[in-house]
Each structure stands twice: as structure tokens, then as C-alpha cells.
N, C-alpha and C. Protein backbone atom coordinates (compact mmCIF):
# COMPACT_ATOMS: atom_id res chain seq x y z
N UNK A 1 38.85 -46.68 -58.57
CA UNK A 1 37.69 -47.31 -59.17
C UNK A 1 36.55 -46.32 -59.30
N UNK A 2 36.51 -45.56 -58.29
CA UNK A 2 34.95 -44.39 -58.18
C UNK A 2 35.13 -43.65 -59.39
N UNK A 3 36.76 -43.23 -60.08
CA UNK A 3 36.92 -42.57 -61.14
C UNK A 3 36.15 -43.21 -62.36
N UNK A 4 36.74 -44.45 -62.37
CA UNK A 4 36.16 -45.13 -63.47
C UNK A 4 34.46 -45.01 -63.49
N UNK A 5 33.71 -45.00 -62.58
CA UNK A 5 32.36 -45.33 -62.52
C UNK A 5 32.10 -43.79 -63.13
N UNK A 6 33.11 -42.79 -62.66
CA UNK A 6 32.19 -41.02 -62.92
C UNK A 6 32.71 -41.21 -64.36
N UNK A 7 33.94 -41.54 -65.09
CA UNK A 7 33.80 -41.69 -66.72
C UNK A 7 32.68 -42.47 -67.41
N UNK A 8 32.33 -43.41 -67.02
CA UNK A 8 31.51 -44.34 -67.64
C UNK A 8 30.26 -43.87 -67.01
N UNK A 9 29.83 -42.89 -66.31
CA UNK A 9 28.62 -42.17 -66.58
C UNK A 9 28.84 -41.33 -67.11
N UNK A 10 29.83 -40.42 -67.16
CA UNK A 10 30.61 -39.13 -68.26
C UNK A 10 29.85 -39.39 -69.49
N UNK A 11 30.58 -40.60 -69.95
CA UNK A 11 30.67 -41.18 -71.30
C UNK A 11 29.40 -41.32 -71.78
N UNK A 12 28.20 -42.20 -71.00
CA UNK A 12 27.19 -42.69 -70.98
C UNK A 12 26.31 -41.55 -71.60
N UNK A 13 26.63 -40.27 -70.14
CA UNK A 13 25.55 -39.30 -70.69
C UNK A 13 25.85 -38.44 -71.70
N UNK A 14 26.98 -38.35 -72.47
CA UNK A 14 27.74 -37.98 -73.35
C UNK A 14 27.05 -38.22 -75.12
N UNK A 15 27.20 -40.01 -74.58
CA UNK A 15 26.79 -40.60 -75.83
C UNK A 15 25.26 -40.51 -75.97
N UNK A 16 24.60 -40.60 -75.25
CA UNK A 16 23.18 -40.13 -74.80
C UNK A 16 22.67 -38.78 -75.55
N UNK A 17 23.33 -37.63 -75.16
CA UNK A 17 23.22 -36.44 -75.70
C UNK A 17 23.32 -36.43 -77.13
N UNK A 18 24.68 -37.23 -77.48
CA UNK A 18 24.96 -37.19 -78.75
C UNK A 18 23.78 -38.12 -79.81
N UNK A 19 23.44 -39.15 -79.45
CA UNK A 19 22.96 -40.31 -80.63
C UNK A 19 21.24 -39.64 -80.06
N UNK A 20 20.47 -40.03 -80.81
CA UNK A 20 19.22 -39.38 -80.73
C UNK A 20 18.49 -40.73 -81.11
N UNK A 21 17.64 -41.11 -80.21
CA UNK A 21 16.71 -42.45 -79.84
C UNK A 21 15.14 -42.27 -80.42
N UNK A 22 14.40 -42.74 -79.90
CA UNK A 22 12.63 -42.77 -80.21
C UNK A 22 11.98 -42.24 -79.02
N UNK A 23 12.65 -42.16 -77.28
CA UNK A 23 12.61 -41.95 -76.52
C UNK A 23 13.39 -41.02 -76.10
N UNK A 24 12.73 -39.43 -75.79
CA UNK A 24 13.93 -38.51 -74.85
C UNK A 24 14.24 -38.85 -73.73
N UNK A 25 13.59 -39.52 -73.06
CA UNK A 25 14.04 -39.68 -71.66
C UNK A 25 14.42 -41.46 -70.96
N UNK A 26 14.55 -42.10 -72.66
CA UNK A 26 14.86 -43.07 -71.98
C UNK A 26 15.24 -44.19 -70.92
N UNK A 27 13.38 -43.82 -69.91
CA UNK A 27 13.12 -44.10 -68.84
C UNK A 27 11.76 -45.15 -68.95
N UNK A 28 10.84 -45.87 -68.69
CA UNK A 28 9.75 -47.02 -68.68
C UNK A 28 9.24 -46.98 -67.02
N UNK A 29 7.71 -46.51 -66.89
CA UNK A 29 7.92 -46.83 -65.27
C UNK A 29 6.84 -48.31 -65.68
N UNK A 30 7.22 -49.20 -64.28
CA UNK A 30 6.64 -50.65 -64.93
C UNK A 30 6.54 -51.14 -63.27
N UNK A 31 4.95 -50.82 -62.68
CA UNK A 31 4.59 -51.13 -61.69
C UNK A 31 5.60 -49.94 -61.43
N UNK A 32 6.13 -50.71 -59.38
CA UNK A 32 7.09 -49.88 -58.86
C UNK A 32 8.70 -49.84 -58.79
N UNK A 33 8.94 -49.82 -60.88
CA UNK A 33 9.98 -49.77 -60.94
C UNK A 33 10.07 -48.74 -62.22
N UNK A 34 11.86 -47.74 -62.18
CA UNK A 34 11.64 -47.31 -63.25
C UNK A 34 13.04 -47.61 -63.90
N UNK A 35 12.84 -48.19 -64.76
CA UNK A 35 13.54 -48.95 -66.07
C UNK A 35 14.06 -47.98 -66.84
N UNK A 36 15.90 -47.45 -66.68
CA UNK A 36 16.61 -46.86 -67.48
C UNK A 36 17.18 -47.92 -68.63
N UNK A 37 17.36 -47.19 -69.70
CA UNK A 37 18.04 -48.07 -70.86
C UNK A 37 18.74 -47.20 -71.94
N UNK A 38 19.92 -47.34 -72.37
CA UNK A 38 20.34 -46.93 -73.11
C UNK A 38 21.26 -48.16 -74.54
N UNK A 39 21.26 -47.62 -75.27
CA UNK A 39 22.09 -48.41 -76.30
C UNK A 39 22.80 -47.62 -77.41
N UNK A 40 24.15 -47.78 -77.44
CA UNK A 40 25.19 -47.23 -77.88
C UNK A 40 26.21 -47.63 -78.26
N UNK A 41 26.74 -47.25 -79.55
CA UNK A 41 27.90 -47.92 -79.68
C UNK A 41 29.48 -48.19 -79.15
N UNK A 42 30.26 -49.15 -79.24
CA UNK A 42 30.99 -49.11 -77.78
C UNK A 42 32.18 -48.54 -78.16
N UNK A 43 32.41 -47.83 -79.25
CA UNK A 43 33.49 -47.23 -79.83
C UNK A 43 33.55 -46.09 -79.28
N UNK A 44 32.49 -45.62 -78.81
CA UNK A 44 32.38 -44.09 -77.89
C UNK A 44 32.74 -44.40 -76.18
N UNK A 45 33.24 -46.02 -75.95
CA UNK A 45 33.80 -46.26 -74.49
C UNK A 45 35.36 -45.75 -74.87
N UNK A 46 35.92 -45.18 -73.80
CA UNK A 46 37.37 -45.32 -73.89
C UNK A 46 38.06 -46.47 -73.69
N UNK A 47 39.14 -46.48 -74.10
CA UNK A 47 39.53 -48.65 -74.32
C UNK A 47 39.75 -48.73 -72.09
N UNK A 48 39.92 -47.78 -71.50
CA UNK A 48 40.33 -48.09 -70.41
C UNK A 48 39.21 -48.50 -69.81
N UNK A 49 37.92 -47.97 -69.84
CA UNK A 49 36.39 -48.25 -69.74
C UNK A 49 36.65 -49.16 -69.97
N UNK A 50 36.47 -49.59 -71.40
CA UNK A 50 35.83 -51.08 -71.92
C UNK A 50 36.88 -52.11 -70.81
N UNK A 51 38.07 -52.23 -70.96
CA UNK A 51 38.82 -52.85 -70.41
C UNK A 51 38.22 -53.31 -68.99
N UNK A 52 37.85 -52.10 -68.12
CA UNK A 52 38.00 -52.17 -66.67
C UNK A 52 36.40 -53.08 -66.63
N UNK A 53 35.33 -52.86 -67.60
CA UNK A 53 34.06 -53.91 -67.77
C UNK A 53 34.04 -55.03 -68.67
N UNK A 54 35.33 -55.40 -69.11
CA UNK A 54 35.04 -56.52 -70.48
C UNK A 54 34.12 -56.48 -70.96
N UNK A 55 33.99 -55.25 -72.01
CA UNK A 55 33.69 -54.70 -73.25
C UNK A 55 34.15 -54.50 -74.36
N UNK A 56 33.54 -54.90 -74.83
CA UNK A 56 34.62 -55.18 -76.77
C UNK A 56 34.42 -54.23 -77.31
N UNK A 57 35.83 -53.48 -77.00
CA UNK A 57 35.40 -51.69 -78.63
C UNK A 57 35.36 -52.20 -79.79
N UNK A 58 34.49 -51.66 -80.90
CA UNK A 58 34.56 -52.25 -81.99
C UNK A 58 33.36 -51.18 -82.39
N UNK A 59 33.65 -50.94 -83.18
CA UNK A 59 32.86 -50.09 -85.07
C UNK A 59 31.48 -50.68 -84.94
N UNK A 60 31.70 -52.13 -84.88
CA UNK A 60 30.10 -53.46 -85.42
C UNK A 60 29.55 -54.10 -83.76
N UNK A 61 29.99 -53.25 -82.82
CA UNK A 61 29.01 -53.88 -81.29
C UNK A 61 28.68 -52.62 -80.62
N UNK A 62 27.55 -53.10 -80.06
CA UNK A 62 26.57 -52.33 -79.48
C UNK A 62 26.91 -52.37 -78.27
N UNK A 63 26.60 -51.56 -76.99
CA UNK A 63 26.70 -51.99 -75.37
C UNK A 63 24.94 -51.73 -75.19
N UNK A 64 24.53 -52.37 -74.15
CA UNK A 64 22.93 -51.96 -73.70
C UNK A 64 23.33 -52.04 -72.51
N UNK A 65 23.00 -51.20 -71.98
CA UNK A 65 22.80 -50.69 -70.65
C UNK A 65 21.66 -49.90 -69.77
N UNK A 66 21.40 -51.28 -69.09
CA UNK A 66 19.62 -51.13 -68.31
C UNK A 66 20.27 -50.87 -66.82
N UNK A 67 18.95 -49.68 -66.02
CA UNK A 67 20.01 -49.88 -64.27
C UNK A 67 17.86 -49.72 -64.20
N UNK A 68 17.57 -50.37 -63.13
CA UNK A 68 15.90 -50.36 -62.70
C UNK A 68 16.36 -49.74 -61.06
N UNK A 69 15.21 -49.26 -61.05
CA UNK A 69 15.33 -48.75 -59.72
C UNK A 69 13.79 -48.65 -59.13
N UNK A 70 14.17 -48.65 -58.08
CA UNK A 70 12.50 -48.74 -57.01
C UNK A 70 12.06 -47.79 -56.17
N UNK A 71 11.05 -47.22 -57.21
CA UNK A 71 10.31 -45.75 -57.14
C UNK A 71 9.49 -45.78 -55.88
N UNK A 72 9.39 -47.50 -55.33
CA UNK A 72 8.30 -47.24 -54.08
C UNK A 72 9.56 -46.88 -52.67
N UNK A 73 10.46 -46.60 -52.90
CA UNK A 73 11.33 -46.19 -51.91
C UNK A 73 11.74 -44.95 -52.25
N UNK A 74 11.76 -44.48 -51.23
CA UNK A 74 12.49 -43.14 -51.12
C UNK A 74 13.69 -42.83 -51.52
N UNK A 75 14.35 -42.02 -52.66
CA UNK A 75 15.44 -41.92 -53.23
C UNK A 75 15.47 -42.43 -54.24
N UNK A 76 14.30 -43.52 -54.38
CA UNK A 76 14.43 -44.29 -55.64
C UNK A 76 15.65 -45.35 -56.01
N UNK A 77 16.03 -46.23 -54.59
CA UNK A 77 17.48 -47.14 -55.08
C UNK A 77 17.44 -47.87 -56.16
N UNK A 78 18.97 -48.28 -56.35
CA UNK A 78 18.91 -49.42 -57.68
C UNK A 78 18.35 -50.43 -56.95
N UNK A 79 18.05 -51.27 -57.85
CA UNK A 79 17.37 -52.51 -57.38
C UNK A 79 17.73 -53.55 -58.48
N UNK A 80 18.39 -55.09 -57.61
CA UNK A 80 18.80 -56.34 -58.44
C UNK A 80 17.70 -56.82 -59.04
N UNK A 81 17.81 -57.41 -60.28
CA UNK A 81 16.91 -57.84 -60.53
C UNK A 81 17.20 -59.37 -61.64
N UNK A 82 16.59 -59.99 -61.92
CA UNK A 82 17.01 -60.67 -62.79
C UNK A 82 16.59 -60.83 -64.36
N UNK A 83 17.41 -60.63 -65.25
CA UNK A 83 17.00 -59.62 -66.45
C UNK A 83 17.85 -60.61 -67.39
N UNK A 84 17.18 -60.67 -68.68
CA UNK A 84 17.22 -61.83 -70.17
C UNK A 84 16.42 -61.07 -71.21
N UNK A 85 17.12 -61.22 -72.43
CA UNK A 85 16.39 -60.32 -73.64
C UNK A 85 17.02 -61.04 -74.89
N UNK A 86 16.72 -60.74 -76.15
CA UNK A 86 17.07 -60.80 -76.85
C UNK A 86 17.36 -59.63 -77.83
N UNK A 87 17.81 -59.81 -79.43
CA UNK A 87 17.55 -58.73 -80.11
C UNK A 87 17.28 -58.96 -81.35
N UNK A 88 16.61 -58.40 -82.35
CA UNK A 88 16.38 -58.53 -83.48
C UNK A 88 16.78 -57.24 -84.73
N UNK A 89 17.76 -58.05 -85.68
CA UNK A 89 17.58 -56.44 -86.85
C UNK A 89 16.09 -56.52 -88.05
N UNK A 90 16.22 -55.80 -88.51
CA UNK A 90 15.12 -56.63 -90.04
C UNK A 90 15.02 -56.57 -90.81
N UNK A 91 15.92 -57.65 -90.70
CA UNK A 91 15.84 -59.19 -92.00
C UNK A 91 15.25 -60.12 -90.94
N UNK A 92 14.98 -60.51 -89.35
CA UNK A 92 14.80 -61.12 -88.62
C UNK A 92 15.54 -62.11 -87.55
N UNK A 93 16.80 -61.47 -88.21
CA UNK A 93 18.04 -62.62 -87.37
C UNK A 93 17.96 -61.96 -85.80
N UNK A 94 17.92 -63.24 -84.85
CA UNK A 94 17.32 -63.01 -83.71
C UNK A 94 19.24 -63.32 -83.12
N UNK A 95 19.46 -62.51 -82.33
CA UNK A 95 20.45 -62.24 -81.28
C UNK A 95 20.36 -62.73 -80.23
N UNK A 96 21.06 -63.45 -79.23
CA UNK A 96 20.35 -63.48 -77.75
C UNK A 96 21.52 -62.33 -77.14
N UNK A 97 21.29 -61.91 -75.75
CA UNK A 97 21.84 -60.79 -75.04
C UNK A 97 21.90 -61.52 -73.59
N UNK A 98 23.46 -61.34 -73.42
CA UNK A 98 23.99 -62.34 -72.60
C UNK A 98 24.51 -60.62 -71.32
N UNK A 99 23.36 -60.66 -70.25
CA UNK A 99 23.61 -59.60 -69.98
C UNK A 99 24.59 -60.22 -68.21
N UNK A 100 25.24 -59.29 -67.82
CA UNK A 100 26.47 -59.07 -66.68
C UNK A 100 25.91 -57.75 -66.07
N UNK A 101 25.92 -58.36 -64.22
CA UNK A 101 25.42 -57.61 -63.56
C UNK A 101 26.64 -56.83 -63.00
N UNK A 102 26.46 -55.60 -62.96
CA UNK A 102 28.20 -55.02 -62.44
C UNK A 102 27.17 -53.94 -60.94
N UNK A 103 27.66 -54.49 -60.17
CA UNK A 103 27.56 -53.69 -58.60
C UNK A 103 28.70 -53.23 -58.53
N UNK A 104 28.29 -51.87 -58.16
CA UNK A 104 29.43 -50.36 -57.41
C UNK A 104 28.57 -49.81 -56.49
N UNK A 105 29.29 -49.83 -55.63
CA UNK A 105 28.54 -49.57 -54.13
C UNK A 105 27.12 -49.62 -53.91
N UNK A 106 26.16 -48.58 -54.11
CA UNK A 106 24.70 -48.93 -54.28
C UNK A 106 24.24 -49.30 -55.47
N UNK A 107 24.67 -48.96 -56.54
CA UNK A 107 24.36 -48.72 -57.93
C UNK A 107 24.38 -50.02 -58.54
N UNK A 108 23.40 -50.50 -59.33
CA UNK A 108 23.23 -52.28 -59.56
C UNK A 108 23.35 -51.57 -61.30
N UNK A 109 23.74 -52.33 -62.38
CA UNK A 109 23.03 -52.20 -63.75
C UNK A 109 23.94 -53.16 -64.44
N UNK A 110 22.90 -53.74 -65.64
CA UNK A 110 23.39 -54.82 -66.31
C UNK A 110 23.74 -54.45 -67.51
N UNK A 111 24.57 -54.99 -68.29
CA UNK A 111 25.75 -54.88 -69.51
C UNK A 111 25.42 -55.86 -70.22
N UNK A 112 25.15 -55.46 -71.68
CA UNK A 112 25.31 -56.57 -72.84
C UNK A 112 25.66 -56.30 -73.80
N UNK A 113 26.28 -57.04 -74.95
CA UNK A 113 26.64 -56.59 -76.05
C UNK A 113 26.09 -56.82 -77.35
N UNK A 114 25.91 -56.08 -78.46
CA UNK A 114 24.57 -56.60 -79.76
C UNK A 114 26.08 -56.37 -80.83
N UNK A 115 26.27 -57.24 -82.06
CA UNK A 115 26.61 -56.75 -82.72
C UNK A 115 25.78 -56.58 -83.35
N UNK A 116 26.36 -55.68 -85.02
CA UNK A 116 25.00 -54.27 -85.98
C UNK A 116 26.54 -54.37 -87.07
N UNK A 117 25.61 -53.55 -88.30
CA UNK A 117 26.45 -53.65 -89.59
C UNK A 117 25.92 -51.60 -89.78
N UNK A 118 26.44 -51.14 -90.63
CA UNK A 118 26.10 -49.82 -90.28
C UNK A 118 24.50 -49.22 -91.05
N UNK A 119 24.30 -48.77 -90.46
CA UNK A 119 22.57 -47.89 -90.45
C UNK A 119 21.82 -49.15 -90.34
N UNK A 120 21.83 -49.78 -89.29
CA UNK A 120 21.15 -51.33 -88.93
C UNK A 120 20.50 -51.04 -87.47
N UNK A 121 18.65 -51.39 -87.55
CA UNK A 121 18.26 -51.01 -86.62
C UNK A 121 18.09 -52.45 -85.83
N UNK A 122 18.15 -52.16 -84.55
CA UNK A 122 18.08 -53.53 -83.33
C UNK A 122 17.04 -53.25 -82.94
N UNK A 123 16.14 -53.95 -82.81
CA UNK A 123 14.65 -54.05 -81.76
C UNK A 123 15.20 -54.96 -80.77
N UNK A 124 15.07 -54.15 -79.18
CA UNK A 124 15.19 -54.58 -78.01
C UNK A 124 14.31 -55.75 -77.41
N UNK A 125 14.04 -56.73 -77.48
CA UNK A 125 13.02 -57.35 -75.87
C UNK A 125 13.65 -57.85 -74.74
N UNK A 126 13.29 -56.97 -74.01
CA UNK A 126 14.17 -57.32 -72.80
C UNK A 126 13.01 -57.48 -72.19
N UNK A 127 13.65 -58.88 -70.73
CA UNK A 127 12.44 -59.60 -69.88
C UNK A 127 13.24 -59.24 -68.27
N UNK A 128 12.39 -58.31 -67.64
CA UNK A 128 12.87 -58.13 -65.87
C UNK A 128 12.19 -58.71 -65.39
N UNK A 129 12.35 -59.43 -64.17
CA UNK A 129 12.19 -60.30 -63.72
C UNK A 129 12.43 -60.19 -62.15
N UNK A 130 11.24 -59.56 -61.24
CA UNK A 130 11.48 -59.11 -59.96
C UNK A 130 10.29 -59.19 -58.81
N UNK A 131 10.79 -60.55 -58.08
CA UNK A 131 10.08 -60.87 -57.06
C UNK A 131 8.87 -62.32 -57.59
N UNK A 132 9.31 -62.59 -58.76
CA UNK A 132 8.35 -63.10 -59.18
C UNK A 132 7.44 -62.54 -60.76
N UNK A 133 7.64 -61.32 -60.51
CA UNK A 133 6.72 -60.65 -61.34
C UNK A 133 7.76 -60.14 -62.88
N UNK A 134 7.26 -60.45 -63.88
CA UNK A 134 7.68 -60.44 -65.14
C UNK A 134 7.26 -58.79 -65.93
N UNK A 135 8.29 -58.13 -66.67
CA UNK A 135 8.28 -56.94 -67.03
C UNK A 135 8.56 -57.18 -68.22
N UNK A 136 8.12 -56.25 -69.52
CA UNK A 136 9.01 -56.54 -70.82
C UNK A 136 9.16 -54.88 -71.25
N UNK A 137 10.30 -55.11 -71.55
CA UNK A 137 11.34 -53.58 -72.06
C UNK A 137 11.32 -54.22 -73.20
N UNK A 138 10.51 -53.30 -74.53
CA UNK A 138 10.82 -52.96 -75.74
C UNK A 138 11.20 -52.04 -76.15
N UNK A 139 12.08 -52.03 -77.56
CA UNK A 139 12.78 -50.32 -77.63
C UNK A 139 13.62 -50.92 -78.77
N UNK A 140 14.28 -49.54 -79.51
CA UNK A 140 14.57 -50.28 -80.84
C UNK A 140 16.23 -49.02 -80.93
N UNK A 141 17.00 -49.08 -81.50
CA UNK A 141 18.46 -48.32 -81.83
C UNK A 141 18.97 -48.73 -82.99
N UNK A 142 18.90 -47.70 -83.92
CA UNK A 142 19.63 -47.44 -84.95
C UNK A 142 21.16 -47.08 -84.59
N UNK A 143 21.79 -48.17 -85.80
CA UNK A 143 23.37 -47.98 -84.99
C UNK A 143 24.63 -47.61 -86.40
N UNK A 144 25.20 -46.92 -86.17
CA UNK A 144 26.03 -46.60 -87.16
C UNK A 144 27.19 -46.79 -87.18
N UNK A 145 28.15 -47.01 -88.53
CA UNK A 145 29.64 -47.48 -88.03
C UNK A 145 30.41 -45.68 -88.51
N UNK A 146 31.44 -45.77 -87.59
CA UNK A 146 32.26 -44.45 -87.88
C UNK A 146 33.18 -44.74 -88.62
């Protein structure tokens, strides 16, 4: 299983390098948390990835992948949180984002899927939700079909 987790950060920072965002460091600090996010298409997962997270490869879906972590601790751990978003392209058709929390040993981060048609941009709102206190992650990905 630890294999699988070092591909699917392999992959992650792979696809990262490769697709080019609005953000280089696609990081948000928000209070004492700092909010990673990425969004990518899931054709760049290997089918054994997608498989081992029930993830749909496909040309026309997106993966988003948020991990928050808590900067007021030392090391900066992941931290659970409870997290809801939606998405929008524009023409205005609103998406909802049905996100899955996947825990590996310390490491917390949530999974969702957008479908997209090709050179179709998604505007992110994502809502964290920790301790009470409400966060909003905006952010937008242009997505292309291969």
C-alpha cells in the first residue's frame, strides 16, 4: 500500500510540473491552516492508482485534490477537516463535488471528481470547515482532452 501512496504522489507532482495553473505554488494559508490543492486530469492516474482510490480514468474528468494542514503545530500535520464545494464552467452550469476523505497513516486529503469538455475552464469554491470556523478555497483549471 505505502507503494501506492509514493506513485500517487509521483504522479501528483508529476502532473503538477507538467499542467501550468494561475498559482505556482498551489498553496492558500487561511488562519492556522495551509490549504494544498491541485486539479488534474485523471488520465495522467495510472488505471492501478485510479483503481486502488475509485477514480474514474477518463479524457472528460477531472480529480481535485485538497490535503490542509496545521501550520500552528510543529511539522505542520495533516489535519481532518470537513470540506464541500462546488464547481462551475462558463456558460454557468454549476457541478456539485462529492469529495472522499482517504487517510494513510498521518496524511488526511480529500478526492473529488469534475467532469470538463476540452479547453473548458472550472472555477473551484470549495468550503473547509474546521472547528467551527468556515474557510473558502477559490481557484479556477483549465482542462484539456488528449
Amino acid at each position: 500500500m505505502k507503494s501506492i501512496i509514493n506513485k500517487f504522489v509521483l504522479i501528483t507532482l508529476l502532473a503538477l510540473s507538467v499542467i501550468t495553473t494561475s498559482s505556482a505554488e498551489n498553496m492558500k494559508k487561511m488562519d492556522g491552516l495551509n490549504v494544498h490543492y491541485i486539479a488534474l486530469g485523471s488520465a495522467f492516474l495510472t488505471p492501478e492508482i485510479a483503481k486502488a482510490y475509485g477514480i474514474e480514468r477518463s479524457r472528460y474528468k477531472g480529480l481535485v485534490n485538497i490535503s490542509v494542514l496545521d501550520n500552528t503545530q510543529t511539522g505542520n500535520p495533516s489535519k481532518a477537516v470537513f470540506i464541500n464545494g462546488k464547481a462551475r464552467n462558463d456558460v454557468g452550469q454549476i457541478k456539485s463535488l462529492e469529495f472522499t476523505e482517504v487517510k494513510e497513516g498521518d496524511a488526511v486529503y480529500y478526492l473529488a471528481q469534475v467532469s470538463y469538455t476540452n479547453k473548458e475552464t472550472i472555477y473551484f469554491d470549495i468550503n473547509i470547515t474546521d472547528k467551527g470556523k468556515q474557510h473558502n478555497l477559490k481557484f479556477s483549471q483549465k482542462f484539456y482532452v488528449d
